[in-house]
Protein backbone atom coordinates (compact mmCIF):
# COMPACT_ATOMS: atom_id res chain seq x y z
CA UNK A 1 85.54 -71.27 35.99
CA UNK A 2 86.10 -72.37 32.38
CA UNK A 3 89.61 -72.65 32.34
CA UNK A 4 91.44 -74.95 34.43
CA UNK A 5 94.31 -73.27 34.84
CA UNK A 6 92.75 -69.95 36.69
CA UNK A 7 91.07 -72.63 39.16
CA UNK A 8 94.72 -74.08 40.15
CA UNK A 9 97.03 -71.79 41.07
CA UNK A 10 99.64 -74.11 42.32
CA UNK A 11 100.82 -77.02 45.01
CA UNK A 12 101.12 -75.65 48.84
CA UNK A 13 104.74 -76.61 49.51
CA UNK A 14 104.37 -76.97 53.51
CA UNK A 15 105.77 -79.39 55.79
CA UNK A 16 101.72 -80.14 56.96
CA UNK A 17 100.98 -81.13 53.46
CA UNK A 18 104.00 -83.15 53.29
CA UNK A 19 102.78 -85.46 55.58
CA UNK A 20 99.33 -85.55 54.66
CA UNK A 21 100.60 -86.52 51.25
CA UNK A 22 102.65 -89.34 52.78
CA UNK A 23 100.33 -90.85 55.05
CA UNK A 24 96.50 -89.84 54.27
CA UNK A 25 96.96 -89.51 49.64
CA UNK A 26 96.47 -86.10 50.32
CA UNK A 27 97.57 -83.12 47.46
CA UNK A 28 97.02 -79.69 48.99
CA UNK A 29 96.60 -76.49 46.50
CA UNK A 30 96.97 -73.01 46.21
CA UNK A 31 93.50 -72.30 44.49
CA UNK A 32 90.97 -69.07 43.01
CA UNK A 33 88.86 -67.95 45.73
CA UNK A 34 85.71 -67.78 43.94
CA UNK A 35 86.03 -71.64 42.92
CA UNK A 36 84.19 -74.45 44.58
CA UNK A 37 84.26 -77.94 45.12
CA UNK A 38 83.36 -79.31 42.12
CA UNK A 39 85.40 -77.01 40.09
CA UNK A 40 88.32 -78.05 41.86
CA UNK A 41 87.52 -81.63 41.44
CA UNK A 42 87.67 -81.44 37.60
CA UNK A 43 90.35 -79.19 37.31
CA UNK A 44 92.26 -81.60 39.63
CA UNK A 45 90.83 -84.84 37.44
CA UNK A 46 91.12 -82.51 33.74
CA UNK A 47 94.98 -81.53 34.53
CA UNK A 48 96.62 -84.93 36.34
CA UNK A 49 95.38 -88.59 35.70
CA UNK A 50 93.91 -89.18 38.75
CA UNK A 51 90.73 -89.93 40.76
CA UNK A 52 89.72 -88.00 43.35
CA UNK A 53 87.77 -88.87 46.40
CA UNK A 54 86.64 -86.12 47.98
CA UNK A 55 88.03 -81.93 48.33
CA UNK A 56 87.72 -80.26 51.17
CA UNK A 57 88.43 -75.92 51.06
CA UNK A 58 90.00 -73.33 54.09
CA UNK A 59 89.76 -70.03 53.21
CA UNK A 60 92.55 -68.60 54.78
CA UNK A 61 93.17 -64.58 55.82
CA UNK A 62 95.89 -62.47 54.84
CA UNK A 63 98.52 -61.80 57.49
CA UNK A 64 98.99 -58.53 58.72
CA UNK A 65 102.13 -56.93 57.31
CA UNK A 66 104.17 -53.49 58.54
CA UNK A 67 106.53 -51.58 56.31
CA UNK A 68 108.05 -48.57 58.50
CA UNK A 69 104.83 -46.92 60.46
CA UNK A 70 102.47 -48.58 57.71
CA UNK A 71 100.09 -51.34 58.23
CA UNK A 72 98.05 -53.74 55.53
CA UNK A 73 97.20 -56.94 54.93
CA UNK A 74 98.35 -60.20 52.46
CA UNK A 75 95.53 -60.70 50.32
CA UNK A 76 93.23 -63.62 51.38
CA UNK A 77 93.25 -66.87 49.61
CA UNK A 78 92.33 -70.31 49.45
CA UNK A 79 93.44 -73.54 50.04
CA UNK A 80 91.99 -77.26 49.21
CA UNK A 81 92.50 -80.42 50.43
CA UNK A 82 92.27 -83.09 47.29
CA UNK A 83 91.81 -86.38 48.62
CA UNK A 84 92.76 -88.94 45.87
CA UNK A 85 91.20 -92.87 45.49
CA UNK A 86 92.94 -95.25 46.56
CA UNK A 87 95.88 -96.71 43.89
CA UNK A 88 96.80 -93.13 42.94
CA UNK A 89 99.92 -92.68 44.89
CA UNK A 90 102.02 -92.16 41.40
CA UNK A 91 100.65 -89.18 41.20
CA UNK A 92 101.59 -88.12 44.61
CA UNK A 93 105.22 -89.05 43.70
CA UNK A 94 105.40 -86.82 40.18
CA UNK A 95 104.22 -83.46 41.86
């Protein structure tokens, strides 16, 4: 993962992360399945001025989908949990 714009795909726009943003400084992100941790972490740090504290991933599975007598499934994807230090709630504010 050179690039840090194929690690972050893009915020996760839920209520849940909502409220973890409000009351635990939590960002949540839509990110490349095949990145880890510590990509994450500087892709997070490279792109926004920010600290973070720790990142914690879900890998999450692809719903099942019908069209007429057809089945398939979403693709799967991944999700993290950026944790930022404390004194970093501007950033919270500007995504």
């Amino acid at each position: 993962m050179k690039n840090v714009y194929n690690v972050l795909k893009g915020p996760c726009l839920t209520e849940k992360a909502a409220l973890l943003q409000e009351t635990d400084n939590k960002i949540v992100f839509k990110v490349n399945p095949d990145s880890n941790k510590i990509a994450i972490k500087q892709a997070v740090e490279k792109m926004f001025p920010v600290k973070v504290k720790h990142v914690h991933v879900a890998n999450m599975h692809g719903k099942q989908k019908r069209v007429g007598k057809h089945t398939g499934f979403r693709n799967d994807w991944k999700k993290a949990y950026v944790t930022l230090s404390e004194g970093q709630i501007n950033f919270a504010d500007e995504l």
